[in-house]
C-alpha atoms as a PDB file:
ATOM      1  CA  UNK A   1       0.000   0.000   0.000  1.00  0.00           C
ATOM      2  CA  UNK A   2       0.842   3.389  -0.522  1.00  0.00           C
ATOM      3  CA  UNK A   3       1.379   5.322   3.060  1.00  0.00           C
ATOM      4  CA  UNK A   4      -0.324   8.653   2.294  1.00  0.00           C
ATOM      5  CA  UNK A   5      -2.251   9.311  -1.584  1.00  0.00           C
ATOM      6  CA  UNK A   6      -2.969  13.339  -1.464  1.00  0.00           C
ATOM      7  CA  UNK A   7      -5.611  14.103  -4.093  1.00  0.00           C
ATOM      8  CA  UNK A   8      -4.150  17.496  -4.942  1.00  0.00           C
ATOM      9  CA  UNK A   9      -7.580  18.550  -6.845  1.00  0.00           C
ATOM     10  CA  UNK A  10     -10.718  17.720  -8.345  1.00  0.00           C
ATOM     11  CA  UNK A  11      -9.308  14.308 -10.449  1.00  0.00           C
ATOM     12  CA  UNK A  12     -13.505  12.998 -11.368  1.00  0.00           C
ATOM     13  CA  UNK A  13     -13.618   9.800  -9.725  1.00  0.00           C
ATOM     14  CA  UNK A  14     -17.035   8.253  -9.004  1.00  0.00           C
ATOM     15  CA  UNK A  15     -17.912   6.660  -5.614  1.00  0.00           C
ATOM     16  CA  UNK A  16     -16.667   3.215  -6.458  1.00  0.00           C
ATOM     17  CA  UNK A  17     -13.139   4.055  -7.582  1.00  0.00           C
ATOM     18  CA  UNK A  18     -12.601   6.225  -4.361  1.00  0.00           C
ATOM     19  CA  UNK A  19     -13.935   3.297  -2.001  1.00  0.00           C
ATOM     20  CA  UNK A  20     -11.278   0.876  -4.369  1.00  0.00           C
ATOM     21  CA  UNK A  21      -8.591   3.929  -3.738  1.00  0.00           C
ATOM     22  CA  UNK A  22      -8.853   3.775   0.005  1.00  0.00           C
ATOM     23  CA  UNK A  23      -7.950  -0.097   0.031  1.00  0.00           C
ATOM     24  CA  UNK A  24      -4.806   0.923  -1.935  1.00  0.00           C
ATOM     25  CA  UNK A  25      -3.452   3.770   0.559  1.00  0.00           C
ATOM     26  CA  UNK A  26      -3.192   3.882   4.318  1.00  0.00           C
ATOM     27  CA  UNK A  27      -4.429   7.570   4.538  1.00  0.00           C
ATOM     28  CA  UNK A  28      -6.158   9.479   1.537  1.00  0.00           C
ATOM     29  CA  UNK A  29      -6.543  13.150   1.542  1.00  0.00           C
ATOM     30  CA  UNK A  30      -8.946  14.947  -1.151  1.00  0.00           C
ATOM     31  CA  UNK A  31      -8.694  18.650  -2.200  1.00  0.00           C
ATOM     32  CA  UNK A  32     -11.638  20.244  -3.348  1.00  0.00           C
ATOM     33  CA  UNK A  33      -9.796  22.910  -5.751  1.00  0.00           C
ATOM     34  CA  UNK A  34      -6.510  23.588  -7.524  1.00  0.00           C
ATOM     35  CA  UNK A  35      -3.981  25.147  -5.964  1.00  0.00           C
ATOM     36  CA  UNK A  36      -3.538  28.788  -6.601  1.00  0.00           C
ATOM     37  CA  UNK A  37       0.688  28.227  -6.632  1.00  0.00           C
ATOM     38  CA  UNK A  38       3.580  26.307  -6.357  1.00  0.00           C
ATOM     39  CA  UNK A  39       3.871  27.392  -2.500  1.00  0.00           C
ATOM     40  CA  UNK A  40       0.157  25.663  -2.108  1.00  0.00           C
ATOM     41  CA  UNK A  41       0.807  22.674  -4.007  1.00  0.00           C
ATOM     42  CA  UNK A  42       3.677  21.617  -2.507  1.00  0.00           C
ATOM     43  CA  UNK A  43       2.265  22.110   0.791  1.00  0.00           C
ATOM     44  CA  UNK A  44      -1.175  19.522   0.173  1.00  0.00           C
ATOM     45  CA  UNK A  45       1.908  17.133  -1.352  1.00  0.00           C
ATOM     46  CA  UNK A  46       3.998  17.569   1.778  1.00  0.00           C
ATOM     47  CA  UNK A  47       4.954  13.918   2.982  1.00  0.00           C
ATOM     48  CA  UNK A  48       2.682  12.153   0.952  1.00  0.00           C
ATOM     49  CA  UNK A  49       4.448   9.017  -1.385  1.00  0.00           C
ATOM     50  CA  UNK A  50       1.398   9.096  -3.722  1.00  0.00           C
ATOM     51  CA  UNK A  51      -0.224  12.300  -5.388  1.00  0.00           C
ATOM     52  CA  UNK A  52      -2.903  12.188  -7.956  1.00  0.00           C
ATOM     53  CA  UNK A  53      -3.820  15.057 -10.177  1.00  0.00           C
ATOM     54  CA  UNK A  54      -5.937  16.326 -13.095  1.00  0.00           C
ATOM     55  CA  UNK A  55      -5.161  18.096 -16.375  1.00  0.00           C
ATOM     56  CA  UNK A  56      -5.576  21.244 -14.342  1.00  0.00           C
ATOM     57  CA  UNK A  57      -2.324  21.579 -12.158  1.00  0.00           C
ATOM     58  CA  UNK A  58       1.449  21.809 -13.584  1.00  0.00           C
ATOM     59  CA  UNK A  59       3.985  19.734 -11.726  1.00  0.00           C
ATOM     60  CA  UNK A  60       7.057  21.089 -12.469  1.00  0.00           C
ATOM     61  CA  UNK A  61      10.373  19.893 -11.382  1.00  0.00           C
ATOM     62  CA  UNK A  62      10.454  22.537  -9.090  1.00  0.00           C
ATOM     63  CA  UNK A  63       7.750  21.148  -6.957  1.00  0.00           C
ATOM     64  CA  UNK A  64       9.148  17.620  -7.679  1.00  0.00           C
ATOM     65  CA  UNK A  65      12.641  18.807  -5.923  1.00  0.00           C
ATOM     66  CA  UNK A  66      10.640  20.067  -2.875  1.00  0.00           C
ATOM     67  CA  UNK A  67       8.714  16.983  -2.394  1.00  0.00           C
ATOM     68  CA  UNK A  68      10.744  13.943  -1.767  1.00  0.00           C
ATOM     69  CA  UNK A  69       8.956  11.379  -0.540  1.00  0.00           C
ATOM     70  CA  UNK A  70       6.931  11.222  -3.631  1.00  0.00           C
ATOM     71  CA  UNK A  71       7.251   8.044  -5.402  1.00  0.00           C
ATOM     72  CA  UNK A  72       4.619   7.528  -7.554  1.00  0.00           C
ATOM     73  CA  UNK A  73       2.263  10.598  -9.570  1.00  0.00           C
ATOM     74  CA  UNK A  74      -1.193   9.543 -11.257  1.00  0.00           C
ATOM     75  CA  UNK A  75      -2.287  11.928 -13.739  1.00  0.00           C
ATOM     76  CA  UNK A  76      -6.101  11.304 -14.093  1.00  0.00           C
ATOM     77  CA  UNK A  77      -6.258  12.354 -17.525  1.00  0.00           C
ATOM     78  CA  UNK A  78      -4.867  11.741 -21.070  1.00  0.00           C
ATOM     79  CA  UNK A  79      -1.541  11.367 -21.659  1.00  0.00           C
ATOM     80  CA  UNK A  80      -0.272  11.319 -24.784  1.00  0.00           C
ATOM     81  CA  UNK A  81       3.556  11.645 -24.845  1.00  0.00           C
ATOM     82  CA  UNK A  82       5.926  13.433 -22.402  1.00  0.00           C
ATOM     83  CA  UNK A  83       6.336  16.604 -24.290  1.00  0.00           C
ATOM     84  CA  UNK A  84       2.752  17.312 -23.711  1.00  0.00           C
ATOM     85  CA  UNK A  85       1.733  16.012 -19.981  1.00  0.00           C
ATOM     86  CA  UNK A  86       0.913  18.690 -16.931  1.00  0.00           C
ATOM     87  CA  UNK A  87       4.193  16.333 -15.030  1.00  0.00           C
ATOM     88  CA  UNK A  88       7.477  17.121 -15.413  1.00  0.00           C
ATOM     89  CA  UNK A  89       8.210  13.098 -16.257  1.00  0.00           C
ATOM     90  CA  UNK A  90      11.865  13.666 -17.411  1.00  0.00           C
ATOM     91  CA  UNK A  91      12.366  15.067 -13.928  1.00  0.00           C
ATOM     92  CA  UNK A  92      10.293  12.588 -12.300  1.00  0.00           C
ATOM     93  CA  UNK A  93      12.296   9.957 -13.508  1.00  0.00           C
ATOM     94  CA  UNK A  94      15.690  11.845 -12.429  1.00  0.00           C
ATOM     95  CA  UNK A  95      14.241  11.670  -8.854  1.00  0.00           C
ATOM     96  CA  UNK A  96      12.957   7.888  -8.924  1.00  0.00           C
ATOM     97  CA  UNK A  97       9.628   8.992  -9.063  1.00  0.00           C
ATOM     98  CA  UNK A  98       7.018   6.970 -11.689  1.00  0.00           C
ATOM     99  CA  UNK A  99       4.487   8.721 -13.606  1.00  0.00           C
ATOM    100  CA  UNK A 100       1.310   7.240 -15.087  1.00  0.00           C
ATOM    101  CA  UNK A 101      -1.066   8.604 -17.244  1.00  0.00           C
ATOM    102  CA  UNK A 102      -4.710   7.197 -19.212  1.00  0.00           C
ATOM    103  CA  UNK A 103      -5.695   7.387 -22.761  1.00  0.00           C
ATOM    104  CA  UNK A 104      -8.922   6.314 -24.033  1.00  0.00           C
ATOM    105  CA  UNK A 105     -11.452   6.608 -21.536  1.00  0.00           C
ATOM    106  CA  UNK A 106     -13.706   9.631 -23.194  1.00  0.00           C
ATOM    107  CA  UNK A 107     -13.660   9.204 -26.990  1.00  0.00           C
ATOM    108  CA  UNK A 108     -17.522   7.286 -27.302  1.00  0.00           C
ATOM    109  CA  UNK A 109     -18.357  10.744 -25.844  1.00  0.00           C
ATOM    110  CA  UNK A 110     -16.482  12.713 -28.079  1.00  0.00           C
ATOM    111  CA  UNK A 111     -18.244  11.225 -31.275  1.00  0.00           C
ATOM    112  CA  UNK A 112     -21.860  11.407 -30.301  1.00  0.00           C
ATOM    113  CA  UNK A 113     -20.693  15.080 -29.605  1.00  0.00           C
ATOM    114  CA  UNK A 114     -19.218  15.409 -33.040  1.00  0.00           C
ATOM    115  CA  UNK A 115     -22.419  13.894 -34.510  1.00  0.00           C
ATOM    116  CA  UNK A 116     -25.162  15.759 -32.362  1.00  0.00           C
ATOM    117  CA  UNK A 117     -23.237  18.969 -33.902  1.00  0.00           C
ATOM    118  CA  UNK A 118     -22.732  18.443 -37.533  1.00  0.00           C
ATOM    119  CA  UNK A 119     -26.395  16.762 -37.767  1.00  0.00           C
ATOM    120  CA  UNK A 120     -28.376  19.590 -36.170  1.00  0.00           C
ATOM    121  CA  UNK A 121     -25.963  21.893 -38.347  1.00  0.00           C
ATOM    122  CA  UNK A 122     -26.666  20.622 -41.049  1.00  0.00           C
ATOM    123  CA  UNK A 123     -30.175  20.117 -41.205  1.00  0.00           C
ATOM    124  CA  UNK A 124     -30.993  23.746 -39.377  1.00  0.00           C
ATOM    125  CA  UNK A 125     -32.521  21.775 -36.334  1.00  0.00           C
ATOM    126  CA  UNK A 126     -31.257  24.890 -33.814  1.00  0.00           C
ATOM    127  CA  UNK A 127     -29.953  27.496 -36.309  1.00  0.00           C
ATOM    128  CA  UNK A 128     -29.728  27.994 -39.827  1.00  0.00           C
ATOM    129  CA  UNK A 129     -28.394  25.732 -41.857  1.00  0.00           C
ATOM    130  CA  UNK A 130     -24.932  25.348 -43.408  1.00  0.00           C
ATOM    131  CA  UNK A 131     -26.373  25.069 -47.273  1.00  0.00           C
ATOM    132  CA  UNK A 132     -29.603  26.613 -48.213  1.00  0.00           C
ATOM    133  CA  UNK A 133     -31.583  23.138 -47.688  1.00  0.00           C
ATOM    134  CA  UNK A 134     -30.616  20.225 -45.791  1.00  0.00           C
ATOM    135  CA  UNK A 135     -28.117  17.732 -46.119  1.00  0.00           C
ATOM    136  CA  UNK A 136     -27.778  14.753 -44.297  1.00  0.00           C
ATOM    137  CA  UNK A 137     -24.018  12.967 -43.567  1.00  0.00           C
ATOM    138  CA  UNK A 138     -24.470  10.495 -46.370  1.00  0.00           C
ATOM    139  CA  UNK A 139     -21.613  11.735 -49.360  1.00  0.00           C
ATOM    140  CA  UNK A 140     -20.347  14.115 -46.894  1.00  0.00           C
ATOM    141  CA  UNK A 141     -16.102  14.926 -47.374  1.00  0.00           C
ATOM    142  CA  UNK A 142     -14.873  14.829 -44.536  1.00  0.00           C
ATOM    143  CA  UNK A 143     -11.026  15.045 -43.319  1.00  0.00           C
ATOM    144  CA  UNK A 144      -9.877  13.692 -40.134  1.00  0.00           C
ATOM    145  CA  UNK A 145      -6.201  15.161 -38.636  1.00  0.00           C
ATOM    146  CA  UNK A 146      -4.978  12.621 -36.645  1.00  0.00           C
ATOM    147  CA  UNK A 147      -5.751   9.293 -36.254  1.00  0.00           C
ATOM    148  CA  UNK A 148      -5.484   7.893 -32.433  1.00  0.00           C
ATOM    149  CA  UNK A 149      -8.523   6.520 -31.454  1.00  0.00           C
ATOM    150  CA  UNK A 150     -10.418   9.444 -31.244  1.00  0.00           C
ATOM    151  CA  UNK A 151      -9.946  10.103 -35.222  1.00  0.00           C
ATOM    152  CA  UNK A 152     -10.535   6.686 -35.719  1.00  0.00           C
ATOM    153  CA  UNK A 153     -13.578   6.378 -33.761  1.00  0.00           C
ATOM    154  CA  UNK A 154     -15.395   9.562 -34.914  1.00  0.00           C
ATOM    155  CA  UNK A 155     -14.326   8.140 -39.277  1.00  0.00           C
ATOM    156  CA  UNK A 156     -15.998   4.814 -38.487  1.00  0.00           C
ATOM    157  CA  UNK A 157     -18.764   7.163 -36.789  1.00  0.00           C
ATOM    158  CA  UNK A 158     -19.534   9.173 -39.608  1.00  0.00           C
ATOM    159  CA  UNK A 159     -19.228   6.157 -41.895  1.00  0.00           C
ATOM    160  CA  UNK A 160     -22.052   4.195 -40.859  1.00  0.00           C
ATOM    161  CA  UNK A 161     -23.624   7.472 -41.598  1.00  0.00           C
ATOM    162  CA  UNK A 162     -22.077   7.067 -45.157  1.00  0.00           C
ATOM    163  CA  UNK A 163     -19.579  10.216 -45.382  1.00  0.00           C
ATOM    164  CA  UNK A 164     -16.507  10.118 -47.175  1.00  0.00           C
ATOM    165  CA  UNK A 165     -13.601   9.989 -44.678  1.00  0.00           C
ATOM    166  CA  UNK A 166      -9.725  11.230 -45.723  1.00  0.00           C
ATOM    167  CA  UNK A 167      -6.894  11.301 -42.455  1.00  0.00           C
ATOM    168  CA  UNK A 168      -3.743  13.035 -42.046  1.00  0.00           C
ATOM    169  CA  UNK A 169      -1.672  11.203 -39.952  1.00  0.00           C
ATOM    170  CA  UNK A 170       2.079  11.230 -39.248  1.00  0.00           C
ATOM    171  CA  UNK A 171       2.089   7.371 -40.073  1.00  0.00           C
ATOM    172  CA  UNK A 172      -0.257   5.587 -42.562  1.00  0.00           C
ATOM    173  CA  UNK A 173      -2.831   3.695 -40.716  1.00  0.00           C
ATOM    174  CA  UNK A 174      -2.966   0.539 -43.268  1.00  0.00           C
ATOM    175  CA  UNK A 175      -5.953  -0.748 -41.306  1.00  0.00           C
ATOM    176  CA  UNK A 176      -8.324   2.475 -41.428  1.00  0.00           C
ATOM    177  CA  UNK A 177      -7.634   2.509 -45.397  1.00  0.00           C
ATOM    178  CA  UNK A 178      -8.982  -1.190 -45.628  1.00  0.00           C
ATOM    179  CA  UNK A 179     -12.260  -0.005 -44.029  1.00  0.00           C
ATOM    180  CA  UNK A 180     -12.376   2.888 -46.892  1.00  0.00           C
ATOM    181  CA  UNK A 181     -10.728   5.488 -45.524  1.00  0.00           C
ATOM    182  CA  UNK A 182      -8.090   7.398 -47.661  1.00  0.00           C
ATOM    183  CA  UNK A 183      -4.963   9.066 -46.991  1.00  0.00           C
ATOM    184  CA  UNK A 184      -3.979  12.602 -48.248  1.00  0.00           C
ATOM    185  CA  UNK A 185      -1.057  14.622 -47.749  1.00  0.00           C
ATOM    186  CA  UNK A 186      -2.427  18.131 -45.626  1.00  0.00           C
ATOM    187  CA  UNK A 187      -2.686  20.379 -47.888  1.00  0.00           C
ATOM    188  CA  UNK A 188      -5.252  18.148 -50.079  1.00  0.00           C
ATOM    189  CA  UNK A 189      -6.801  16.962 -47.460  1.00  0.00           C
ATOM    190  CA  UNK A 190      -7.959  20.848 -46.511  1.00  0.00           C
ATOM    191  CA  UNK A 191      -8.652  21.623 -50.123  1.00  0.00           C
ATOM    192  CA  UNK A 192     -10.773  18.487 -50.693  1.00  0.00           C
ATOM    193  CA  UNK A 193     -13.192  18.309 -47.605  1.00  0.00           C
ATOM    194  CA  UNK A 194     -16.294  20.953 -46.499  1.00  0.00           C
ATOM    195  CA  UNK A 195     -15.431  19.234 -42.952  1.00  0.00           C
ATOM    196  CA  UNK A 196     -11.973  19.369 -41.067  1.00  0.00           C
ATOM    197  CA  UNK A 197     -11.741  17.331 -37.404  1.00  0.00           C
ATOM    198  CA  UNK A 198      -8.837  18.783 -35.411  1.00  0.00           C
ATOM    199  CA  UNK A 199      -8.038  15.373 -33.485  1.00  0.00           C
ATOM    200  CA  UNK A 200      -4.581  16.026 -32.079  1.00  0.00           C
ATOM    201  CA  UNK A 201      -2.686  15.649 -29.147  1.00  0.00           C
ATOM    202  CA  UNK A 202      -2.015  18.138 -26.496  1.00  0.00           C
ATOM    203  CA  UNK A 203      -0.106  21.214 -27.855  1.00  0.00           C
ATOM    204  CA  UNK A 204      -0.150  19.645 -31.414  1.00  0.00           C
ATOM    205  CA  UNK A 205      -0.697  22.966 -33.599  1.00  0.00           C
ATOM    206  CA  UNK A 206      -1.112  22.038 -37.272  1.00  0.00           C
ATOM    207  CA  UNK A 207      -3.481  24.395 -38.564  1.00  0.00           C
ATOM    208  CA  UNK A 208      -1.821  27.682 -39.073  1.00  0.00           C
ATOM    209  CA  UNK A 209      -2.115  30.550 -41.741  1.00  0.00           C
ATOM    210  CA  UNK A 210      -1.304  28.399 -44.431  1.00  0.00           C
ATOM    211  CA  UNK A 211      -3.411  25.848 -43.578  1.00  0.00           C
ATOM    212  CA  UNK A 212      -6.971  27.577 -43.128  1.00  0.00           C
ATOM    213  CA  UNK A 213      -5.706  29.747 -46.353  1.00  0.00           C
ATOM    214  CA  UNK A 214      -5.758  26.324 -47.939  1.00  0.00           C
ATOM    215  CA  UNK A 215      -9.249  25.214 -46.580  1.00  0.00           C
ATOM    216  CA  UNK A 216     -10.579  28.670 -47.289  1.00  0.00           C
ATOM    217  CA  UNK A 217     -14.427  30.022 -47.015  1.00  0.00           C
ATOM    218  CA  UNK A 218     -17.299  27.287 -47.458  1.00  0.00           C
ATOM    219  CA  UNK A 219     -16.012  24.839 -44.659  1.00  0.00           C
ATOM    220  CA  UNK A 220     -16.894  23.305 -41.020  1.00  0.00           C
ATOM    221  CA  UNK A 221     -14.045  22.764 -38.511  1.00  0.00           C
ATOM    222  CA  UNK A 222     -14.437  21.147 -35.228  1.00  0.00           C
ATOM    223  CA  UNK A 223     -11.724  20.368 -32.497  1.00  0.00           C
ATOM    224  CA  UNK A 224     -11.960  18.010 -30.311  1.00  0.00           C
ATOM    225  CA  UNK A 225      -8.577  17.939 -28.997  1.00  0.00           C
ATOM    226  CA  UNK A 226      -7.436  19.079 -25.390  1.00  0.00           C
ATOM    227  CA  UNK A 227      -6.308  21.989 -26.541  1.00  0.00           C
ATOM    228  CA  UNK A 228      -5.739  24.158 -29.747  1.00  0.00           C
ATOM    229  CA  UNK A 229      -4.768  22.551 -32.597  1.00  0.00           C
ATOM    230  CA  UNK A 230      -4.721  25.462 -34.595  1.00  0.00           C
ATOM    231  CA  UNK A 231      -3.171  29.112 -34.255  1.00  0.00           C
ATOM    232  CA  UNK A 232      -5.656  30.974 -32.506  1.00  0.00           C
ATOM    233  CA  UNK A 233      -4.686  34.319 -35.044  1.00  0.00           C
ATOM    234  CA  UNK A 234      -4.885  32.486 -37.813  1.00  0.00           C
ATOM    235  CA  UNK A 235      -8.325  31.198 -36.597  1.00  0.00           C
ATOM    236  CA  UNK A 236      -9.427  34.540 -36.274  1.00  0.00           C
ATOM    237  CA  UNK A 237      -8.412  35.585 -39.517  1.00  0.00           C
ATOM    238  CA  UNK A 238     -10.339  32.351 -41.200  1.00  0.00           C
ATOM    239  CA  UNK A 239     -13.331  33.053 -39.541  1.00  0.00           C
ATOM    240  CA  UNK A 240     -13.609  36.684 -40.910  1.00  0.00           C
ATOM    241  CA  UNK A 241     -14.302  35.327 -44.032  1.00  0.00           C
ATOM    242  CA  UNK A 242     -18.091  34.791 -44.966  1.00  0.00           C
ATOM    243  CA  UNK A 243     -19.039  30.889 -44.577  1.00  0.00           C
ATOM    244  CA  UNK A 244     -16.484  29.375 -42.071  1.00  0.00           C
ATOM    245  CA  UNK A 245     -17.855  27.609 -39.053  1.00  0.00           C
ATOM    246  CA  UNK A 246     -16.193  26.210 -35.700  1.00  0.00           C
ATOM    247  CA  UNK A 247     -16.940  23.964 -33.145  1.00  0.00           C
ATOM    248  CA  UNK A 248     -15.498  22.864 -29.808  1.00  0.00           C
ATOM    249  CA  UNK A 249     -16.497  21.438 -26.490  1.00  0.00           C
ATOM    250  CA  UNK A 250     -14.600  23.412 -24.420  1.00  0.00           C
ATOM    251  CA  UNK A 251     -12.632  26.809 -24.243  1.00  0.00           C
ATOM    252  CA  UNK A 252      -9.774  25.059 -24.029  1.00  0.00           C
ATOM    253  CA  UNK A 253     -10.024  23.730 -27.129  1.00  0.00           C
ATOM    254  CA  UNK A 254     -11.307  26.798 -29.130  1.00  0.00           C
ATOM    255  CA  UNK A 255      -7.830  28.518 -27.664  1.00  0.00           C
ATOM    256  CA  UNK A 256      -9.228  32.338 -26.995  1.00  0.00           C
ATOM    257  CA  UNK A 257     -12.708  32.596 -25.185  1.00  0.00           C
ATOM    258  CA  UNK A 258     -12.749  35.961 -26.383  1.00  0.00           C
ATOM    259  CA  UNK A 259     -14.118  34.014 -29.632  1.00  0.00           C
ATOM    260  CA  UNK A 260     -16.630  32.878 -27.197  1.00  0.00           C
ATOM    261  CA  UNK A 261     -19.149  35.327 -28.599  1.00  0.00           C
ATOM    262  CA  UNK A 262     -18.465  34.804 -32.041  1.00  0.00           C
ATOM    263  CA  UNK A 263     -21.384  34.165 -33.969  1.00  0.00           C
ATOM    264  CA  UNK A 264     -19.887  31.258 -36.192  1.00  0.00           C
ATOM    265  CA  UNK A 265     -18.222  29.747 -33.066  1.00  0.00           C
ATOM    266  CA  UNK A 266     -20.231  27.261 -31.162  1.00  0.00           C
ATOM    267  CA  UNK A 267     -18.421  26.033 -28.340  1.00  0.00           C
ATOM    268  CA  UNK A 268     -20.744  23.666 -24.998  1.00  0.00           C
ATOM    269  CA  UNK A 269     -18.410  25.144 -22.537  1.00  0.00           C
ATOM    270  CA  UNK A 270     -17.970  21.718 -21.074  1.00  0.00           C
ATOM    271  CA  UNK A 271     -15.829  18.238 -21.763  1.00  0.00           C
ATOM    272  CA  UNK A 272     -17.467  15.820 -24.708  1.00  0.00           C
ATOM    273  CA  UNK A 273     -15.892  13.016 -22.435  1.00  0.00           C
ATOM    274  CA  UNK A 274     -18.130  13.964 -19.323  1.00  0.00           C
ATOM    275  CA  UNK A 275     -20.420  10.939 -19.179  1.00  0.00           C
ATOM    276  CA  UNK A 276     -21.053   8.450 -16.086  1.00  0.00           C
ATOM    277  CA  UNK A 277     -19.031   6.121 -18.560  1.00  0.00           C
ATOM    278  CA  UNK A 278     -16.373   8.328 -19.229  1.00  0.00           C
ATOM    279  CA  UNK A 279     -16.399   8.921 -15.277  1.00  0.00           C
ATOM    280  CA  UNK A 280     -16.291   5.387 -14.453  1.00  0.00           C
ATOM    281  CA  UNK A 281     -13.480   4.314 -17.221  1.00  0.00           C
ATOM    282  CA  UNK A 282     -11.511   6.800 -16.088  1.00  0.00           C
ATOM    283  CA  UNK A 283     -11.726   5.749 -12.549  1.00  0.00           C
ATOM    284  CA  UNK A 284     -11.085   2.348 -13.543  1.00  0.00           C
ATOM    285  CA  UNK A 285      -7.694   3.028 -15.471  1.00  0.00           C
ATOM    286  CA  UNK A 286      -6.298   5.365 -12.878  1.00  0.00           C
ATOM    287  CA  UNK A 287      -6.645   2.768 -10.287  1.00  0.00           C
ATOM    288  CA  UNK A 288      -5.102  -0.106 -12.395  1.00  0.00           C
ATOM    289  CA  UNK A 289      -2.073   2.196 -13.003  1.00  0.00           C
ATOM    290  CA  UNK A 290      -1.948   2.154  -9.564  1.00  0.00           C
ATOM    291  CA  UNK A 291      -2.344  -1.076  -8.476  1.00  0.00           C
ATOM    292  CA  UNK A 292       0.388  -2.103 -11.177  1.00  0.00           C
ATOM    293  CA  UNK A 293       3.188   0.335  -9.776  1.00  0.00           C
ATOM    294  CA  UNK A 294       1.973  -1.379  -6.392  1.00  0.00           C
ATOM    295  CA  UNK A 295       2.359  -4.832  -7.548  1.00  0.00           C
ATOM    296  CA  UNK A 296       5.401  -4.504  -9.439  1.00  0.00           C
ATOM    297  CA  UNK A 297       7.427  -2.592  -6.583  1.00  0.00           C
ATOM    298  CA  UNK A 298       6.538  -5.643  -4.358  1.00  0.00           C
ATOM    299  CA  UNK A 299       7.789  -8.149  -6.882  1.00  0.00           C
END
């Protein structure tokens, strides 16, 4: 067992995975807010050997170096590589100190999102329509950058609904193009599609000038990345043209919530990935991270 887990924030665990994280630690203590600094994090760390934390808080090495009886960090939220996570991992691992991180646990959320959008978009069910009459998904171009599993799962999505799905990816993903899907360099991918899905990892900017030049007026985009995945200017600057339309969950994926207001922007203010499932996988997968580092440190 861990001797003392400090919950350093708000990390979304349910009822069941805290009842399963109090068999795993001798003593579990539970913020109900971020801290407002360094000074206050380290503080709720102070002895503790365990500390979980959300998307919300930077651990820097800093902290790390004032904190050593930390052996273990769970980050109760997506990580997708180390240049990206709210953990300072290469200092973690300088200091002995193990850092885990989830993936997968919101992304069936994410594509009923995408598809409660672009359907009520496109047929004018809360505002005016995209095209002068309807359209449904079937024939619809759409381009997918990035294919994890959330590009993957919202093209197989929007399949059954018979669109016409190109990726940009860094790799080819053989398997996506024997289900139909085709691969296009960038800039044809933004020429050729009326839709563009932004499905990147953290602090993954590929839309710049260039880019939305490329896609021009006429066209949907919608992020559903953590973050940006486009230069917020050069956002700006595509939606002054006439026809250009954005969607996001959250502001921290539209990048400036001074665009909030913007009446081509349509942004929930919330996370896609909010559901009791989402809630409950993520619970799940933070807890087997942990009981793994436990396991494996007792042999």
């Amino acid at each position: 067992m861990f001797k003392q887990c400090i919950i350093v924030e708000p990390v979304g665990m349910n009822e069941n995975a805290q009842a399963r994280l109090r068999r795993l630690a001798e003593e579990v203590i539970e913020y109900p807010d971020s801290p407002a600094s360094e000074a206050e994090l380290i503080k709720r760390i102070g002895q503790a050997d365990c500390v979980l934390v959300s998307w919300r808080t930077e651990i820097p090495a800093s902290v790390l170096r004032q904190c050593p009886s930390i052996v273990y960090i769970g980050m109760c939220c997506s990580l997708y590589s180390e240049a990206s996570a709210n953990v300072d991992i290469a200092a973690a691992r300088q200091l002995g100190i193990t850092v885990t991180g989830i993936r997968d646990y919101g992304d069936e959320g994410v594509v009923e999102y995408v598809l409660y959008e672009l359907i009520g978009f496109l047929n004018g069910y809360r505002q005016a329509p995209f095209k002068p009459v309807p359209l449904e998904l079937t024939d619809l171009k759409v381009g997918i950058l990035g294919m994890g599993t959330t590009g993957q799962i919202i093209a197989r999505g929007l399949m059954h609904f018979g669109s016409r799905i190109q990726y940009y990816s860094r790799t080819r993903k053989l398997d996506c193009e024997a289900e139909g899907m085709e691969y296009q360099p960038l800039d044809a991918l933004l020429r050729q599609n009326d839709v563009i899905c932004e499905c990147l990892n953290k602090n993954a900017i590929v839309m710049g000038p260039e880019q939305f030049r490329l896609l021009g007026d006429h066209k949907i985009v919608f992020n559903t990345s953590i973050g940006p995945g486009h230069d917020v200017e050069a956002l700006k600057a595509w939606l002054a043209l006439s026809d250009t339309h954005f969607f996001c969950d959250s502001e921290r994926a539209l990048g400036d919530e001074a665009l909030l207001d913007h009446p081509r922007v349509r942004c929930l203010r919330t996370s896609a990935g909010n559901s009791v499932q989402c809630i409950d996988r993520l619970g799940q997968k933070v807890l087997a991270n942990m009981e793994n580092f436990l396991n494996q440190r007792n042999g």
